[in-house]
C-alpha atoms as a PDB file:
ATOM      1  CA  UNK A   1      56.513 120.935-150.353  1.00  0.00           C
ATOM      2  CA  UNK A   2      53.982 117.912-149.495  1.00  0.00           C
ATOM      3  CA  UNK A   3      52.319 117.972-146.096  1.00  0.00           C
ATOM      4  CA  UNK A   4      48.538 118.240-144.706  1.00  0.00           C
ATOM      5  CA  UNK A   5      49.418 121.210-142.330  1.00  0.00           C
ATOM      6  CA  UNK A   6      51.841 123.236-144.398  1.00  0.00           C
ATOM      7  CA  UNK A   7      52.857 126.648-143.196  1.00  0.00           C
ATOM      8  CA  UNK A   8      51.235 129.379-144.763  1.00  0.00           C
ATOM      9  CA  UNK A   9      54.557 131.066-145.839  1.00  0.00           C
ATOM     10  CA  UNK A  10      57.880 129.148-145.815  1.00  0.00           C
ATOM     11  CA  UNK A  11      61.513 130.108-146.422  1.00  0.00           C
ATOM     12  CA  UNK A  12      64.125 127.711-147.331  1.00  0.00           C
ATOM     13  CA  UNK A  13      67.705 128.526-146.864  1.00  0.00           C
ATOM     14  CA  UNK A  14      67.231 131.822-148.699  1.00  0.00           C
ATOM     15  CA  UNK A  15      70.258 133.517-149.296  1.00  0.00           C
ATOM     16  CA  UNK A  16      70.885 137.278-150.932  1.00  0.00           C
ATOM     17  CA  UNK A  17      73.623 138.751-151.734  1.00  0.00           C
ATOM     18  CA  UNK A  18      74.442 142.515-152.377  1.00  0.00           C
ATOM     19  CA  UNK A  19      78.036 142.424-154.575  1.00  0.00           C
ATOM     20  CA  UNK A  20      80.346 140.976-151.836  1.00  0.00           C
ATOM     21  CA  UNK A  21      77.791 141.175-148.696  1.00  0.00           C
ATOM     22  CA  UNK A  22      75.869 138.675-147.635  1.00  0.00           C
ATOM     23  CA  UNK A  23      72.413 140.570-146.437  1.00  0.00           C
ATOM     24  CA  UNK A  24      70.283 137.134-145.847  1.00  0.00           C
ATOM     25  CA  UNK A  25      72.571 133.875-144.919  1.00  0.00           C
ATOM     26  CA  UNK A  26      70.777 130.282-145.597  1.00  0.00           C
ATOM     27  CA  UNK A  27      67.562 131.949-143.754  1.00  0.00           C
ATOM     28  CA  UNK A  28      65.014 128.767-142.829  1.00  0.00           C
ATOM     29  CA  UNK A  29      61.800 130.518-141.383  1.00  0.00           C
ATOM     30  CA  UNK A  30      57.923 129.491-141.569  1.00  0.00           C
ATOM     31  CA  UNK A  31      54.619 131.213-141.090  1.00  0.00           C
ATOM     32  CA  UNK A  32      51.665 129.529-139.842  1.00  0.00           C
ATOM     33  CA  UNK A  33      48.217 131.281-140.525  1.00  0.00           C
ATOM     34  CA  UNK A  34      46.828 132.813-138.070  1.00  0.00           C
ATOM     35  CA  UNK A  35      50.265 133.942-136.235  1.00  0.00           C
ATOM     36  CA  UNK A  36      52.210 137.171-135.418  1.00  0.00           C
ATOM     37  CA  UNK A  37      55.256 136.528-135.693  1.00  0.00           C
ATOM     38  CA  UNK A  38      58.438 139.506-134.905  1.00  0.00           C
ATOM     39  CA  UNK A  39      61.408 139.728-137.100  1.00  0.00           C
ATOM     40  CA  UNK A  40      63.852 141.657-135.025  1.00  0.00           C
ATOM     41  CA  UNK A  41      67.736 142.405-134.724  1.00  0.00           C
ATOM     42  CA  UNK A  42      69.945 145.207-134.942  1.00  0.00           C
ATOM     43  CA  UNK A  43      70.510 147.422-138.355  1.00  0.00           C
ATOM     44  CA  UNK A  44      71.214 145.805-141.222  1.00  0.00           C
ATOM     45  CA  UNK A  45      70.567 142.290-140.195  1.00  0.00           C
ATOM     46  CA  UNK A  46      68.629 141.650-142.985  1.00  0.00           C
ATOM     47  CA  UNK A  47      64.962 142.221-141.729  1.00  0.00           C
ATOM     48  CA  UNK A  48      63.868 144.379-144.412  1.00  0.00           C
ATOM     49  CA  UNK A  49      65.674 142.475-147.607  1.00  0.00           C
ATOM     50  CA  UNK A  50      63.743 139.452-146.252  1.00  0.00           C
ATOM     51  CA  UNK A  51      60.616 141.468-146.241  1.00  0.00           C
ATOM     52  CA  UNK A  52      61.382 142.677-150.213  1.00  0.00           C
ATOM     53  CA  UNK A  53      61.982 138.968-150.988  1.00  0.00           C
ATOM     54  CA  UNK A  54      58.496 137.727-149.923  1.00  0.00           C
ATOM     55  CA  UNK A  55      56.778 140.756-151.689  1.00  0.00           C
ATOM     56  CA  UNK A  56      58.979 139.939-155.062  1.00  0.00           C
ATOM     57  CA  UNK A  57      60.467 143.366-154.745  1.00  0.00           C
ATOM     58  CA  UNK A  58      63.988 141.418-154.584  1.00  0.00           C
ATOM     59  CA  UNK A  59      65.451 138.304-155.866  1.00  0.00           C
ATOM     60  CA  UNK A  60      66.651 136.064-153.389  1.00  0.00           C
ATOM     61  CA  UNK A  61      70.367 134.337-155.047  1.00  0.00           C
ATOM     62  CA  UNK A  62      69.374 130.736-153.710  1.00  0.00           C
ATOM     63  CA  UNK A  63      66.622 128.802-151.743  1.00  0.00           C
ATOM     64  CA  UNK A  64      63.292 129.514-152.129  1.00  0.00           C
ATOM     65  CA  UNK A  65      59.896 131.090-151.258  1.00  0.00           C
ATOM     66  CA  UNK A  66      56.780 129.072-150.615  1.00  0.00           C
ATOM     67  CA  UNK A  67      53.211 130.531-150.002  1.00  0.00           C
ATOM     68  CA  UNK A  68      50.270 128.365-149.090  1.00  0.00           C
ATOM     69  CA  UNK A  69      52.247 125.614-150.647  1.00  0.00           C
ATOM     70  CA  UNK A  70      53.095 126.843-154.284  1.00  0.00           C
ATOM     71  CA  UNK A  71      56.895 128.233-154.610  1.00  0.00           C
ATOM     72  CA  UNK A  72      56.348 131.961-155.284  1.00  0.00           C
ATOM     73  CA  UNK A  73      60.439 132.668-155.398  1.00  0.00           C
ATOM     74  CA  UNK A  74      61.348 135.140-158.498  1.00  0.00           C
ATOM     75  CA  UNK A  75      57.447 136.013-158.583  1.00  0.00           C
ATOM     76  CA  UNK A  76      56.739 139.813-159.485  1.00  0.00           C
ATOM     77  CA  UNK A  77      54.952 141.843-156.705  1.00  0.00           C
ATOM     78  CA  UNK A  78      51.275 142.420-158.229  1.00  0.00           C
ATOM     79  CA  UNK A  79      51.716 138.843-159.009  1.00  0.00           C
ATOM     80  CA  UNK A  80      52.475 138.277-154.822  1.00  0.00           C
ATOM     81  CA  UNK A  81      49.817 140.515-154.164  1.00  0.00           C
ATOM     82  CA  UNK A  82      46.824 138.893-155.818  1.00  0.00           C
ATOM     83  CA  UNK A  83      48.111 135.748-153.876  1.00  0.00           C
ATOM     84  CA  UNK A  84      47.121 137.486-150.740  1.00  0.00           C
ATOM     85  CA  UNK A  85      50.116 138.772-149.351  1.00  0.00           C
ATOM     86  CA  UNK A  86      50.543 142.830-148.572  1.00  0.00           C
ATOM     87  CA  UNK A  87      52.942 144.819-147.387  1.00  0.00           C
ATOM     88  CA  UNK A  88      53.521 147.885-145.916  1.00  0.00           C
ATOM     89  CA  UNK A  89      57.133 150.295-145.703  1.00  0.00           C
ATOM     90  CA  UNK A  90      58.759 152.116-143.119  1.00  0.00           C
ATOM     91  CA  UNK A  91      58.175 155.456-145.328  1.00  0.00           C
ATOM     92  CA  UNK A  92      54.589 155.916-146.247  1.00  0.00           C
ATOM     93  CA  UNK A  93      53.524 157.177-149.480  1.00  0.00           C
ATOM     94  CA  UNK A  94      50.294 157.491-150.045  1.00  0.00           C
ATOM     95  CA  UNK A  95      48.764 159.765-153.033  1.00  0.00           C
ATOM     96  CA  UNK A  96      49.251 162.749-151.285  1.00  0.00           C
ATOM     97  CA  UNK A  97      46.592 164.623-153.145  1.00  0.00           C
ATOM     98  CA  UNK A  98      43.928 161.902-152.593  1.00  0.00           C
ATOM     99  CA  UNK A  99      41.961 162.072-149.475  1.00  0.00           C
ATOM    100  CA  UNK A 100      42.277 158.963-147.420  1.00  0.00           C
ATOM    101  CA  UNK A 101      39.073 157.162-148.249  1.00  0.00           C
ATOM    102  CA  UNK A 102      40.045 157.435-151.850  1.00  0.00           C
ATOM    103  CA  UNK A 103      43.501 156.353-151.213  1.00  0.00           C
ATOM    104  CA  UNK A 104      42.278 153.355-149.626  1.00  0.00           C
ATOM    105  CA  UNK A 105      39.727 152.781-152.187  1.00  0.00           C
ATOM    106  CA  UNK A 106      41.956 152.336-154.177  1.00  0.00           C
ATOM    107  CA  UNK A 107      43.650 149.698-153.387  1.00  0.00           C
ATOM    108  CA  UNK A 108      40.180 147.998-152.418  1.00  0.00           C
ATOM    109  CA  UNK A 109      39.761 148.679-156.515  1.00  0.00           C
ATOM    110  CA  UNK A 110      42.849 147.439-157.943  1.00  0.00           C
ATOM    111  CA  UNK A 111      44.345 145.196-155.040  1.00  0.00           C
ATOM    112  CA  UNK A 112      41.761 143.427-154.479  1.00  0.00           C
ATOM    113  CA  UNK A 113      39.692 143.838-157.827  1.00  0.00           C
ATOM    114  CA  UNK A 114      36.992 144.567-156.513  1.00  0.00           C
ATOM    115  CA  UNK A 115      33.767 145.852-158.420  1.00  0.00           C
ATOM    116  CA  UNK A 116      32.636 149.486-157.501  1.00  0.00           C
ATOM    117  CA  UNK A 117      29.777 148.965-154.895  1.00  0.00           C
ATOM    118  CA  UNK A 118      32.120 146.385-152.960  1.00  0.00           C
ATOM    119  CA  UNK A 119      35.291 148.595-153.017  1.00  0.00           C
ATOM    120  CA  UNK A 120      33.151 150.953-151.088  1.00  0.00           C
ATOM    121  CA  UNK A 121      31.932 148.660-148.625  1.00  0.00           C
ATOM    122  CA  UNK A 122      35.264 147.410-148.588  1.00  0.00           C
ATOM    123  CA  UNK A 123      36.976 150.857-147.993  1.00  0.00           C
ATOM    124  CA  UNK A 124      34.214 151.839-145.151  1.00  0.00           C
ATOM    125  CA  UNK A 125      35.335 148.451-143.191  1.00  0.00           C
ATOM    126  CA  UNK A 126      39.178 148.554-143.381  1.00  0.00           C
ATOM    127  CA  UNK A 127      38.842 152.675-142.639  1.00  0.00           C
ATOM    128  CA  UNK A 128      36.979 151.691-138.908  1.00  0.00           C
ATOM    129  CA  UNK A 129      39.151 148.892-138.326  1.00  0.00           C
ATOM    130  CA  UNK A 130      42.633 151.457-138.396  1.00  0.00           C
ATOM    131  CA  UNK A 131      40.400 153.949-136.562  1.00  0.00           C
ATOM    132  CA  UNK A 132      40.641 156.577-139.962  1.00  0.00           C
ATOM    133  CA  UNK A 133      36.429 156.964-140.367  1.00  0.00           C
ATOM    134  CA  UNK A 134      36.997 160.598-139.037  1.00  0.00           C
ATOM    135  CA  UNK A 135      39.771 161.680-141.038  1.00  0.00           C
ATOM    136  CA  UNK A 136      38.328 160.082-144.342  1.00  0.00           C
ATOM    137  CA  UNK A 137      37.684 163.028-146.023  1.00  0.00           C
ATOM    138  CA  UNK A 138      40.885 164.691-144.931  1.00  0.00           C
ATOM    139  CA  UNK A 139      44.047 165.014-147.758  1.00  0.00           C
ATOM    140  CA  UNK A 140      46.470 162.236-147.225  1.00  0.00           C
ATOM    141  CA  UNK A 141      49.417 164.539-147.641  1.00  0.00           C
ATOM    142  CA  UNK A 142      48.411 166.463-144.021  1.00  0.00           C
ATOM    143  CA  UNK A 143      47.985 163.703-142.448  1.00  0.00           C
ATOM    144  CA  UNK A 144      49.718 163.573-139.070  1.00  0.00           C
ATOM    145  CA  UNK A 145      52.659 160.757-138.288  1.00  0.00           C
ATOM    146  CA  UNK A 146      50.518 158.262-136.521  1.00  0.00           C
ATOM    147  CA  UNK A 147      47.328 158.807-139.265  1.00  0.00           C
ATOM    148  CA  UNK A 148      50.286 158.117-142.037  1.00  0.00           C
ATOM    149  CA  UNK A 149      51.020 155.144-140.770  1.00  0.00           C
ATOM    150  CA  UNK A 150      47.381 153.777-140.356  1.00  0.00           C
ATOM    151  CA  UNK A 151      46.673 154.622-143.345  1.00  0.00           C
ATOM    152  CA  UNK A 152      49.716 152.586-145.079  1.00  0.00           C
ATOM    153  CA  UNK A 153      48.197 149.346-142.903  1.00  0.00           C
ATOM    154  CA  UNK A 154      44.738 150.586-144.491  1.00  0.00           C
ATOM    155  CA  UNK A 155      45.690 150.834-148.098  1.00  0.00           C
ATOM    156  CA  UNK A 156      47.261 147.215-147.498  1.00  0.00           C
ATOM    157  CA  UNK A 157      44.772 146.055-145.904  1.00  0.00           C
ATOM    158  CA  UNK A 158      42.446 146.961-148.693  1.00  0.00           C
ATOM    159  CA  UNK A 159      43.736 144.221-151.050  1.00  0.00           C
ATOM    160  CA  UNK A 160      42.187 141.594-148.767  1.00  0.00           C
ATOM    161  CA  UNK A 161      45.257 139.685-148.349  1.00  0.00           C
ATOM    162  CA  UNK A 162      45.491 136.527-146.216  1.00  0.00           C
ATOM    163  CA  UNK A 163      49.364 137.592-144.999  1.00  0.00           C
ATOM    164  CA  UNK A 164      50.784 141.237-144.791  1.00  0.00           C
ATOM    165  CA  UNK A 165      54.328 141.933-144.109  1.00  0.00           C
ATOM    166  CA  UNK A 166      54.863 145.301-141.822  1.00  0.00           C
ATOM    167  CA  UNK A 167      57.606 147.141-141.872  1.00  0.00           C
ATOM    168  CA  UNK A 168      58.641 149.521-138.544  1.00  0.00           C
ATOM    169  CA  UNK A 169      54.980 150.634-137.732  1.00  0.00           C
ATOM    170  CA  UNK A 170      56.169 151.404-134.183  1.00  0.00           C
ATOM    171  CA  UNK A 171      58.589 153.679-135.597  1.00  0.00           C
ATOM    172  CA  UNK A 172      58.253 157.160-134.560  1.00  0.00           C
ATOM    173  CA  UNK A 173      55.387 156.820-132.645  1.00  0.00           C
ATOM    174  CA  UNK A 174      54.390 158.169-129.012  1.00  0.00           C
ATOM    175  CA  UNK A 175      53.443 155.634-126.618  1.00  0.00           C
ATOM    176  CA  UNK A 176      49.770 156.404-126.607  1.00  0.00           C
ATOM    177  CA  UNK A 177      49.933 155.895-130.294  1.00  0.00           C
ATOM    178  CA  UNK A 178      51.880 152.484-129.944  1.00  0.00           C
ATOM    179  CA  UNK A 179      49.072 151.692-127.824  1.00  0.00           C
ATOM    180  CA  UNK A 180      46.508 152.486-130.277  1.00  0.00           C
ATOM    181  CA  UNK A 181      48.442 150.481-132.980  1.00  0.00           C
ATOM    182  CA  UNK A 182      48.635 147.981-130.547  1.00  0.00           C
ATOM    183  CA  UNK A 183      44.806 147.449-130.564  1.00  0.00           C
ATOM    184  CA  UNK A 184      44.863 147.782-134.451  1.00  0.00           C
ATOM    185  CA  UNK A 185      47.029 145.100-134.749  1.00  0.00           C
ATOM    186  CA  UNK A 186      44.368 142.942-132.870  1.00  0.00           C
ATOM    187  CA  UNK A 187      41.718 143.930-134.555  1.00  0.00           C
ATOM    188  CA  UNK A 188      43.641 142.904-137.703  1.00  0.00           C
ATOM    189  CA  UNK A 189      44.717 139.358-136.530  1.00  0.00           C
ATOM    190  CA  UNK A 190      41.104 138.799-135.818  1.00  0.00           C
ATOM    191  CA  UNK A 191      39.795 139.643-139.045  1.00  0.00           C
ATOM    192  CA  UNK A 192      41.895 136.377-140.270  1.00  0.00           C
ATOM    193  CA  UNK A 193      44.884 137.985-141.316  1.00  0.00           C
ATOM    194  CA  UNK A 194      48.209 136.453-140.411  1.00  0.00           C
ATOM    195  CA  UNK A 195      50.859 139.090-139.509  1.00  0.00           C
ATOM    196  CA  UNK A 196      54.599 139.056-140.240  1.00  0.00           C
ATOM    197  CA  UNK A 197      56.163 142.058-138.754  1.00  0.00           C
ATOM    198  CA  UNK A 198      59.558 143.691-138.607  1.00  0.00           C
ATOM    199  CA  UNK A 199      59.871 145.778-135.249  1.00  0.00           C
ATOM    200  CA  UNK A 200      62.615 147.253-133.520  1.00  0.00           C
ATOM    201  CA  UNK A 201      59.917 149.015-130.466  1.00  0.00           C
ATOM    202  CA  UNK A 202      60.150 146.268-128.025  1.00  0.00           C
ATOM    203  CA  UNK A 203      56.798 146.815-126.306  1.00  0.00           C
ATOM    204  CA  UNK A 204      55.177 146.024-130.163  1.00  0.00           C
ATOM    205  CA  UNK A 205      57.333 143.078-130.115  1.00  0.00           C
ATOM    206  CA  UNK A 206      56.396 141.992-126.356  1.00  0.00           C
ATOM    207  CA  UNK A 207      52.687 142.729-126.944  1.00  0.00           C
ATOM    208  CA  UNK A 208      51.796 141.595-129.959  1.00  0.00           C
ATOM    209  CA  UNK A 209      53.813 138.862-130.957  1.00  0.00           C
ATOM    210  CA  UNK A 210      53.361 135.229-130.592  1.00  0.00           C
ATOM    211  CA  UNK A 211      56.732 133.964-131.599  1.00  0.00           C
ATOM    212  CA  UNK A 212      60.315 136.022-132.842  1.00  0.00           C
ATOM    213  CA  UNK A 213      62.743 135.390-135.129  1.00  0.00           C
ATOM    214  CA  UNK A 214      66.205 137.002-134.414  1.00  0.00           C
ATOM    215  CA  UNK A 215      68.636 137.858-137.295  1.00  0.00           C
ATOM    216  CA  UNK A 216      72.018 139.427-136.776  1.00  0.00           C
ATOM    217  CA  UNK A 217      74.400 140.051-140.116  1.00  0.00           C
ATOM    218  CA  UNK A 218      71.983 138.191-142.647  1.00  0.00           C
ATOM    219  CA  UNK A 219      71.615 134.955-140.704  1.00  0.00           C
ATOM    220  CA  UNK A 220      68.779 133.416-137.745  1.00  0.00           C
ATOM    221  CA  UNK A 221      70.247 133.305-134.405  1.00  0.00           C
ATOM    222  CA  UNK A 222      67.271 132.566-132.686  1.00  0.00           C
ATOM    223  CA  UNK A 223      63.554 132.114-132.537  1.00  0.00           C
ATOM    224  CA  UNK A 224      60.863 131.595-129.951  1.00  0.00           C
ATOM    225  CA  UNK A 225      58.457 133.647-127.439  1.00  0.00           C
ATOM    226  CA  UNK A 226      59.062 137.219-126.652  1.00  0.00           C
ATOM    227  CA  UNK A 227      60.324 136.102-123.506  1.00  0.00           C
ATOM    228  CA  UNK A 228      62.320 133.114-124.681  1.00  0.00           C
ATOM    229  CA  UNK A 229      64.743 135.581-127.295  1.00  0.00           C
ATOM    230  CA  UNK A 230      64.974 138.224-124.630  1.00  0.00           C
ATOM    231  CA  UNK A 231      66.624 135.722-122.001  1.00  0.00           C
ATOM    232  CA  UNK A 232      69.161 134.107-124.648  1.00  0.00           C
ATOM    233  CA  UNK A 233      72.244 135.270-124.774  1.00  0.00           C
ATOM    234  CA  UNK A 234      73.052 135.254-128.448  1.00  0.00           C
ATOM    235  CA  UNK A 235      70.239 137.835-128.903  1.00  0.00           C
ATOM    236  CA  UNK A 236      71.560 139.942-126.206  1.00  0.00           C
ATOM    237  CA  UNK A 237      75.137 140.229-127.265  1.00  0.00           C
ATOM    238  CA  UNK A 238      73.916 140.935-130.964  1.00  0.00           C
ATOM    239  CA  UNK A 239      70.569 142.684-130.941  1.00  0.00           C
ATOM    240  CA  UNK A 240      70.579 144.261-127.749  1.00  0.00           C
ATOM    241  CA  UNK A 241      74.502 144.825-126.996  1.00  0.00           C
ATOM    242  CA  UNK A 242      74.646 142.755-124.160  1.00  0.00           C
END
């Protein structure tokens, strides 16, 4: 791929198959730094599998992956991570006997490599920015719902990547604590970090995102503003049941 303004991530007609399903069909999307960008649709569209093919958790069965303009398809996932791209899942599982701050330092350590006085800089920064300073000290496996979840976006967040991948962070949440997320997710995009997201809470979706990407049975059916998918009526027969 030969351009001056190349995407940050691109996929090219990626396609994965699962023994006779199809979970991602010829799937062309792009990622331009700096964005937040939705990947929505109803259950088992895809969303995640696409999400475990960027990481290198799965191999995609044709097309390819491209990150800051290098083909990373078939790479491993510590291999995808010290390229700068994190993830997070929709169950978090953090080292439940850790307390947070050393749960996140940890990743600041080994994600990111960096050396011991740095780490803990490093770890005192991402811990304000998801709001955790307070419960720092607190065991990771008591950790309430909400506090789970910001710390999953904290230990990823940790490895300093330029692109994380987040998977259902609305999920489960009350709407005071979307809100709070809400503002998280801000504060993230304005550190520099370009956010790819897979949501099914709309308001996320309505408030956070700049553009969408609708899949329904493994294959793009549209893509554009919040408010462009939610008039079309592709997305509202398959996604919403329209």
């Amino acid at each position: 791929m030969v351009g001056v303004d190349l995407p940050l991530l691109s996929l090219v007609r990626v396609t994965k198959r699962f023994g006779g399903l199809v979970a991602v069909r010829e799937l062309d999307c792009n990622v331009q730094s700096g964005e937040v960008v939705g990947l929505i649709g109803p259950n088992g569209a895809g969303k995640t599998t696409v999400l475990n093919i960027i990481a290198g958790e799965q191999r995609c069965d044709s097309g390819s992956v491209w990150f800051r303009g290098r083909e990373t398809t078939g790479y491993p996932p510590h291999r995808i991570c010290r390229l700068g791209i994190a993830r997070t899942y929709q169950i978090p599982q953090p080292f439940a006997s850790l307390t947070v701050r050393q749960n996140v330092l940890v990743a600041a350590t080994f994600g990111a490599r960096l050396p011991p006085a740095e780490a803990e800089r490093e770890t005192t920064r991402v811990l304000e920015i998801v709001e955790l300073a307070a419960w720092q000290e607190a065991r990771a496996g008591g950790l309430p719902g909400d506090a789970l979840r910001r710390l999953e976006l904290a230990r990823s967040l940790a490895a300093r990547p330029s692109l994380i991948l987040l998977d259902e962070v609305g999920a489960g949440l009350t709407e005071p604590e979307i809100a709070k997320f809400l503002a998280i997710l801000k504060r993230v995009r304005d550190a520099g970090v370009t956010i790819l997201l897979v949501e099914h809470v709309m308001r996320v979706i309505t408030d956070a995102v700049d553009r969408v990407i609708v899949m329904a049975q493994g294959a793009k059916i549209a893509e554009g503003t919040p408010r462009e998918v939610m008039r079309s009526h592709s997305v509202m027969e398959a996604y919403l049941g329209q």
